[in-house]
N, C-alpha and C. Protein backbone atom coordinates (compact mmCIF):
# COMPACT_ATOMS: atom_id res chain seq x y z
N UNK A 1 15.93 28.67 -4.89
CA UNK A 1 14.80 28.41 -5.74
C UNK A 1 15.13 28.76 -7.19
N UNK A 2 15.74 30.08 -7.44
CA UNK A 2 16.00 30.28 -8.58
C UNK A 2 17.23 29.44 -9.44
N UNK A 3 18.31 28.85 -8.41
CA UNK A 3 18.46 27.52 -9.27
C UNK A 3 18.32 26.54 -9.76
N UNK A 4 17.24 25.89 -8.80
CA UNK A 4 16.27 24.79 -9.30
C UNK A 4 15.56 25.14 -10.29
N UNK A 5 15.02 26.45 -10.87
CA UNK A 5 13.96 26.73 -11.79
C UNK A 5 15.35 26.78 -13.08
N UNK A 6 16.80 27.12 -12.86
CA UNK A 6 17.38 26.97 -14.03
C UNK A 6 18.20 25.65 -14.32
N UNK A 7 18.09 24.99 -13.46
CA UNK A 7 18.62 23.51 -13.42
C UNK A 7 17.04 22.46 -14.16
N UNK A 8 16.03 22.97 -14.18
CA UNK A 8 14.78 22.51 -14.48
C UNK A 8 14.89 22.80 -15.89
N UNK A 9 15.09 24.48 -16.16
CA UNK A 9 15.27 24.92 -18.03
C UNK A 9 16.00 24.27 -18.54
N UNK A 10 17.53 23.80 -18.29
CA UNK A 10 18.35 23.33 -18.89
C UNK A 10 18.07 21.89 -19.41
N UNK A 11 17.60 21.35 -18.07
CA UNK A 11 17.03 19.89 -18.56
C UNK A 11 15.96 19.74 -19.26
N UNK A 12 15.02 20.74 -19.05
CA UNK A 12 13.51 20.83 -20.20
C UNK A 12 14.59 21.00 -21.81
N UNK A 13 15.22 21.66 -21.49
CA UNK A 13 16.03 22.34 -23.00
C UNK A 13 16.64 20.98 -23.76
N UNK A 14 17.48 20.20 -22.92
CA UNK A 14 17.68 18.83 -23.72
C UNK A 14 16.90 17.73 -23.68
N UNK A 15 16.62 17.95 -22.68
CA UNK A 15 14.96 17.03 -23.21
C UNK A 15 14.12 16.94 -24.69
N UNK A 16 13.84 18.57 -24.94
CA UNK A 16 13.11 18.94 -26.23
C UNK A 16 14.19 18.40 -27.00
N UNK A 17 15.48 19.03 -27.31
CA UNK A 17 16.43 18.64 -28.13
C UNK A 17 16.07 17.46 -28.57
N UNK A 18 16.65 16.75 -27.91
CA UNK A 18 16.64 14.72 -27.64
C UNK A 18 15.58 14.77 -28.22
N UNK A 19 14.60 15.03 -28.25
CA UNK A 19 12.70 14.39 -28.56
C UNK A 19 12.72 15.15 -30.38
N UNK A 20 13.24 16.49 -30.70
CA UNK A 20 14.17 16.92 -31.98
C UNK A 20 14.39 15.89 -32.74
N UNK A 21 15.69 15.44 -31.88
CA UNK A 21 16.74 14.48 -32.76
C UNK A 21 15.89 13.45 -33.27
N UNK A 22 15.53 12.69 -32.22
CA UNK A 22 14.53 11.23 -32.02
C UNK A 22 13.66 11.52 -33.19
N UNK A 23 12.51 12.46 -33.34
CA UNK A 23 11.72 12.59 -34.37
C UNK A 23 12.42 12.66 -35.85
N UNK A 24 13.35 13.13 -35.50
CA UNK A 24 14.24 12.93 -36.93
C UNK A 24 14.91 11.82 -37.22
N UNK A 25 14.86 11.50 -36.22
CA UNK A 25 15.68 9.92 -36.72
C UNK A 25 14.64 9.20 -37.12
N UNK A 26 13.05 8.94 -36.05
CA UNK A 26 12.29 8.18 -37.00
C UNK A 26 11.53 9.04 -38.42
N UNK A 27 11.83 9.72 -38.85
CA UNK A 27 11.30 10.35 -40.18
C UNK A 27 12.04 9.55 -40.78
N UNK A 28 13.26 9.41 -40.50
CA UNK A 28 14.54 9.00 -41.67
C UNK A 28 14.09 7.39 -42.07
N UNK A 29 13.66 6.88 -40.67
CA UNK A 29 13.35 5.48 -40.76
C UNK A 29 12.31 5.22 -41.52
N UNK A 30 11.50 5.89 -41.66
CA UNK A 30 9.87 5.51 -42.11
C UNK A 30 9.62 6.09 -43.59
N UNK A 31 10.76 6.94 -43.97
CA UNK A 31 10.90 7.53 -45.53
C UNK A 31 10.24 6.49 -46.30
N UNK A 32 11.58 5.40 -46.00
CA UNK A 32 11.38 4.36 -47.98
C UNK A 32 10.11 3.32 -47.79
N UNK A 33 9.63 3.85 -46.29
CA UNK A 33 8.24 3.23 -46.46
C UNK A 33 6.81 3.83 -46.84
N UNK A 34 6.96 4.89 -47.11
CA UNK A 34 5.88 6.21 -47.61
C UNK A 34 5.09 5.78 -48.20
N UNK A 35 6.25 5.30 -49.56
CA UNK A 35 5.13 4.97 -50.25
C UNK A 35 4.68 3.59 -50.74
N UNK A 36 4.90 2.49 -50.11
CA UNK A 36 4.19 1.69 -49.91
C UNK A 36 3.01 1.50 -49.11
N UNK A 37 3.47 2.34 -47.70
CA UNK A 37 2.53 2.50 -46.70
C UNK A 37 1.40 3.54 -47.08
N UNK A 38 1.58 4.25 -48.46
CA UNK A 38 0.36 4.96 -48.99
C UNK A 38 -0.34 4.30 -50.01
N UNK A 39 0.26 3.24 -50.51
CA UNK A 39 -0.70 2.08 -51.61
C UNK A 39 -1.34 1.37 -50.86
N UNK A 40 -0.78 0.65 -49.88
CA UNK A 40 -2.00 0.15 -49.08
C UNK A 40 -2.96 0.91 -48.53
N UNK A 41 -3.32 1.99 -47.94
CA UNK A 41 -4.05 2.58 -47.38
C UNK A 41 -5.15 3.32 -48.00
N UNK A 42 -4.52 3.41 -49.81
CA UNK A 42 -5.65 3.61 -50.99
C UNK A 42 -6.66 2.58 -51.06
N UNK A 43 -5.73 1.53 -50.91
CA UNK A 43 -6.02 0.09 -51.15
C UNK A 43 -7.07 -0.39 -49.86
N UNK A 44 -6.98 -0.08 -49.26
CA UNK A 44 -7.99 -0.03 -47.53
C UNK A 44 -9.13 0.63 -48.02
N UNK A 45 -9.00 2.20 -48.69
CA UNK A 45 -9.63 3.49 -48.79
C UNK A 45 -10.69 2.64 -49.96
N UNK A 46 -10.39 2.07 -50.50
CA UNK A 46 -11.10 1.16 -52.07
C UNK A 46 -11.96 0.26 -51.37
N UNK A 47 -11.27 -0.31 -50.82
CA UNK A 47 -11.97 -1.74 -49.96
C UNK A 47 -13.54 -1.09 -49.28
N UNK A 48 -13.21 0.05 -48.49
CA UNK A 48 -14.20 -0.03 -47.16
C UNK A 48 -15.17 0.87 -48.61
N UNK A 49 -14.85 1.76 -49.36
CA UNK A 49 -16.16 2.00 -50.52
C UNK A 49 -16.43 1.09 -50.94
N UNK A 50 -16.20 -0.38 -51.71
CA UNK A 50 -16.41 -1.04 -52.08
C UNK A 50 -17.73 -1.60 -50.88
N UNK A 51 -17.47 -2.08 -50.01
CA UNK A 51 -18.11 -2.79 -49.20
C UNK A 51 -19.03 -1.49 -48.40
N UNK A 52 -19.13 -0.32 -48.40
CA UNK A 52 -20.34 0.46 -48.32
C UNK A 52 -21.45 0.72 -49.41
N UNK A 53 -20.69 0.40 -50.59
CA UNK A 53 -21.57 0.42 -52.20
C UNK A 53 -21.35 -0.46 -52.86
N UNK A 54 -21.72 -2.01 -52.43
CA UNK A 54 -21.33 -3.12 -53.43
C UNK A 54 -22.04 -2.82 -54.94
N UNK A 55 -23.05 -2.37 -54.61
CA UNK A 55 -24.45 -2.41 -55.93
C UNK A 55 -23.24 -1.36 -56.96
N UNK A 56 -22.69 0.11 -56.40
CA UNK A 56 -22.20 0.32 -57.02
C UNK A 56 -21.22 0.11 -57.83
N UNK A 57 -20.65 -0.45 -57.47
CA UNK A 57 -19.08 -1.26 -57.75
C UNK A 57 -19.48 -2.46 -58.48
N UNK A 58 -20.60 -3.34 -58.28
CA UNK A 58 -20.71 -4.14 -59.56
C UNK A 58 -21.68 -3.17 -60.63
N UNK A 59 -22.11 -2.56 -60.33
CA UNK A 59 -22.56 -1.58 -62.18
C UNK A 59 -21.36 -1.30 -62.36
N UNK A 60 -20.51 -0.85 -61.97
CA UNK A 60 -19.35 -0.20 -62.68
C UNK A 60 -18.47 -1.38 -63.72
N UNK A 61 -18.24 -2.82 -62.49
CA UNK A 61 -18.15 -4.01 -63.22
C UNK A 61 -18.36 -4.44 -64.49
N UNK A 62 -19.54 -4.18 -63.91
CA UNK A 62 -20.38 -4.92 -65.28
C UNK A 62 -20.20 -3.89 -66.74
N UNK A 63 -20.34 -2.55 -66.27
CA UNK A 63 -20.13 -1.49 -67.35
C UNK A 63 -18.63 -2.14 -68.28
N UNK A 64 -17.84 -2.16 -67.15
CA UNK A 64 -16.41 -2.18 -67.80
C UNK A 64 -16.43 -3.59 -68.87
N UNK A 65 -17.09 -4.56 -68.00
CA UNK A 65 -17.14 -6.05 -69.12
C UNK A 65 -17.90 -6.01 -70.52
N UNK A 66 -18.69 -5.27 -70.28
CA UNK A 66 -19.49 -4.63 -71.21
C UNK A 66 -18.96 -4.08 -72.34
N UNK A 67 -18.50 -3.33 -71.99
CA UNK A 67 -17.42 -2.40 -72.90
C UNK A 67 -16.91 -3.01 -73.90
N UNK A 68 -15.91 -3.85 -73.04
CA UNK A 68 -14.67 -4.42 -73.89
C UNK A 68 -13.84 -3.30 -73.57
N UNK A 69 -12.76 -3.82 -74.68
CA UNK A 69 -11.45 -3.22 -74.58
C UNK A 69 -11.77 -1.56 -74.66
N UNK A 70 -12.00 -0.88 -75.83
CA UNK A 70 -11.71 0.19 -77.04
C UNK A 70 -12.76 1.07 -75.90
N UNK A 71 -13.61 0.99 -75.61
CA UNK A 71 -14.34 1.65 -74.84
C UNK A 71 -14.20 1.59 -73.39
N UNK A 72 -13.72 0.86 -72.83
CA UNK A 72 -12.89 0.69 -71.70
C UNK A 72 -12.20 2.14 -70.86
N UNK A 73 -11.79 2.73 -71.65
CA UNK A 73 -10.75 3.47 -70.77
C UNK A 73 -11.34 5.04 -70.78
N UNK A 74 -12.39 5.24 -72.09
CA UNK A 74 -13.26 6.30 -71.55
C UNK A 74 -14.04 6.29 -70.84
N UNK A 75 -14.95 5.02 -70.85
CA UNK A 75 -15.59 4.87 -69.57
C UNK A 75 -14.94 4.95 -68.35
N UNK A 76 -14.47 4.69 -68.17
CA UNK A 76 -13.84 4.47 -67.14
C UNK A 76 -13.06 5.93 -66.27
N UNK A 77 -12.89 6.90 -67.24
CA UNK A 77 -12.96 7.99 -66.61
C UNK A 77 -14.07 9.11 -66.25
N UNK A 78 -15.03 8.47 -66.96
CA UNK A 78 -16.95 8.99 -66.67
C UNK A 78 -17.21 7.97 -65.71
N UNK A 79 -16.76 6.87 -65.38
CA UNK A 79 -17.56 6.13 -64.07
C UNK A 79 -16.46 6.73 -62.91
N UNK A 80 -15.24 7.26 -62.86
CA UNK A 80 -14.76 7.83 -62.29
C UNK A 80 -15.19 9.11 -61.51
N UNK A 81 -15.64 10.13 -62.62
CA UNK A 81 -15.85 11.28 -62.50
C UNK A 81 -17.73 11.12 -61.67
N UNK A 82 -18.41 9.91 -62.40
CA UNK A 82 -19.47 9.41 -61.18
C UNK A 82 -19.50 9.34 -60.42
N UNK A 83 -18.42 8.28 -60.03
CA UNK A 83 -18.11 8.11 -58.27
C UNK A 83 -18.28 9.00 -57.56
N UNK A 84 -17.20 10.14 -58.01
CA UNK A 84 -16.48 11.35 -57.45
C UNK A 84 -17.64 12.12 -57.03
N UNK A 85 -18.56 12.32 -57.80
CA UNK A 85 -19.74 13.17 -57.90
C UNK A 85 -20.62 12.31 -56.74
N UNK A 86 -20.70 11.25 -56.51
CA UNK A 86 -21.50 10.26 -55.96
C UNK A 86 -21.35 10.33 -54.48
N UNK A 87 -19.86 10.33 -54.30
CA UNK A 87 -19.13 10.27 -53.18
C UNK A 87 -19.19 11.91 -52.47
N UNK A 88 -19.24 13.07 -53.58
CA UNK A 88 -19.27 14.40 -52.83
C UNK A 88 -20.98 14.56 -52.77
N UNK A 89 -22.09 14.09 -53.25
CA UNK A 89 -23.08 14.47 -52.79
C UNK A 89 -23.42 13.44 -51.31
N UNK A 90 -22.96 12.05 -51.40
CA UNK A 90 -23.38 11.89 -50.09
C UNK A 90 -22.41 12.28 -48.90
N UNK A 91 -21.60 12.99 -49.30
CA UNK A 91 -20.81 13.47 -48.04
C UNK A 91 -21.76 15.04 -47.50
N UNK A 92 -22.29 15.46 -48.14
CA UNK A 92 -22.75 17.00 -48.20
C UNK A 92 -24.55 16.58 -47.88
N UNK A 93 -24.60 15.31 -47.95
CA UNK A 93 -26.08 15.06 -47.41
C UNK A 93 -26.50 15.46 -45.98
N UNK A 94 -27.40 16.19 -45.34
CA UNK A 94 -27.68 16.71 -43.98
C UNK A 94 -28.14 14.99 -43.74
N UNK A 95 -27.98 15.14 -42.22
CA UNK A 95 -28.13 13.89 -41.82
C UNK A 95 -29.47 13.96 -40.70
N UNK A 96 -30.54 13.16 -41.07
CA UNK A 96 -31.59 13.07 -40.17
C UNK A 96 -31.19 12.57 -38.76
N UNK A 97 -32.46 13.39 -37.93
CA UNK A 97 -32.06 12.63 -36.28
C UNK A 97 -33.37 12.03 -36.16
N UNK A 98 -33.06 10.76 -35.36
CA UNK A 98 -34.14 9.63 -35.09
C UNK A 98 -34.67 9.80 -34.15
C-alpha cells in the first residue's frame, strides 16, 4: 500500500509540473495579445454603458458638438468626471425588492 501511495505522489508531482509548464507556455502565447484583447473589451465596456444610458451619451454628444473645437477638450474632462460620478452613485444605489 505504501507504494502505491508513493507511485501516486510521484505521478501527482509531474502531473502539477506539466500543468506548471503548460500554463507557462500559454501565458507566453497570449502576451502580444494583451493588449489588443484589452481595447476591445474597453470597447465592449463603452458599448453596453452606452446602450444602458443612451439619453446620456447623446447629452454628452450634443455637449461636445456644441462646443466646437477650443472648448472641446475641457469639457470633455467635466463630462468625464460626470460620468464617473454618475456611474459611482448608481452603483452604491440600495436596490428595492418587489
Amino acid at each position: 500500500m505504501n507504494s502505491k501511495l508513493t507511485t501516486i505522489s510521484r505521478r501527482r508531482a509531474k502531473l502539477v509540473e506539466k500543468a506548471a509548464a503548460q500554463r507557462n507556455d500559454i501565458g507566453d502565447l497570449v502576451q502580444p495579445w494583451l493588449t489588443p484583447l484589452t481595447f476591445v473589451d474597453r470597447g465592449a465596456a463603452i458599448l453596453r454603458r452606452v446602450r444602458l444610458h443612451p439619453l446620456a451619451f447623446g447629452v454628452g454628444v450634443l455637449l461636445m458638438l456644441r462646443l466646437g473645437r477650443g472648448g472641446w477638450s475641457l469639457w470633455a474632462g467635466r463630462l468625464w468626471a460626470g460620468w464617473q460620478l454618475y456611474q459611482s452613485l448608481q452603483n452604491h444605489q440600495p436596490r428595492l425588492r418587489g
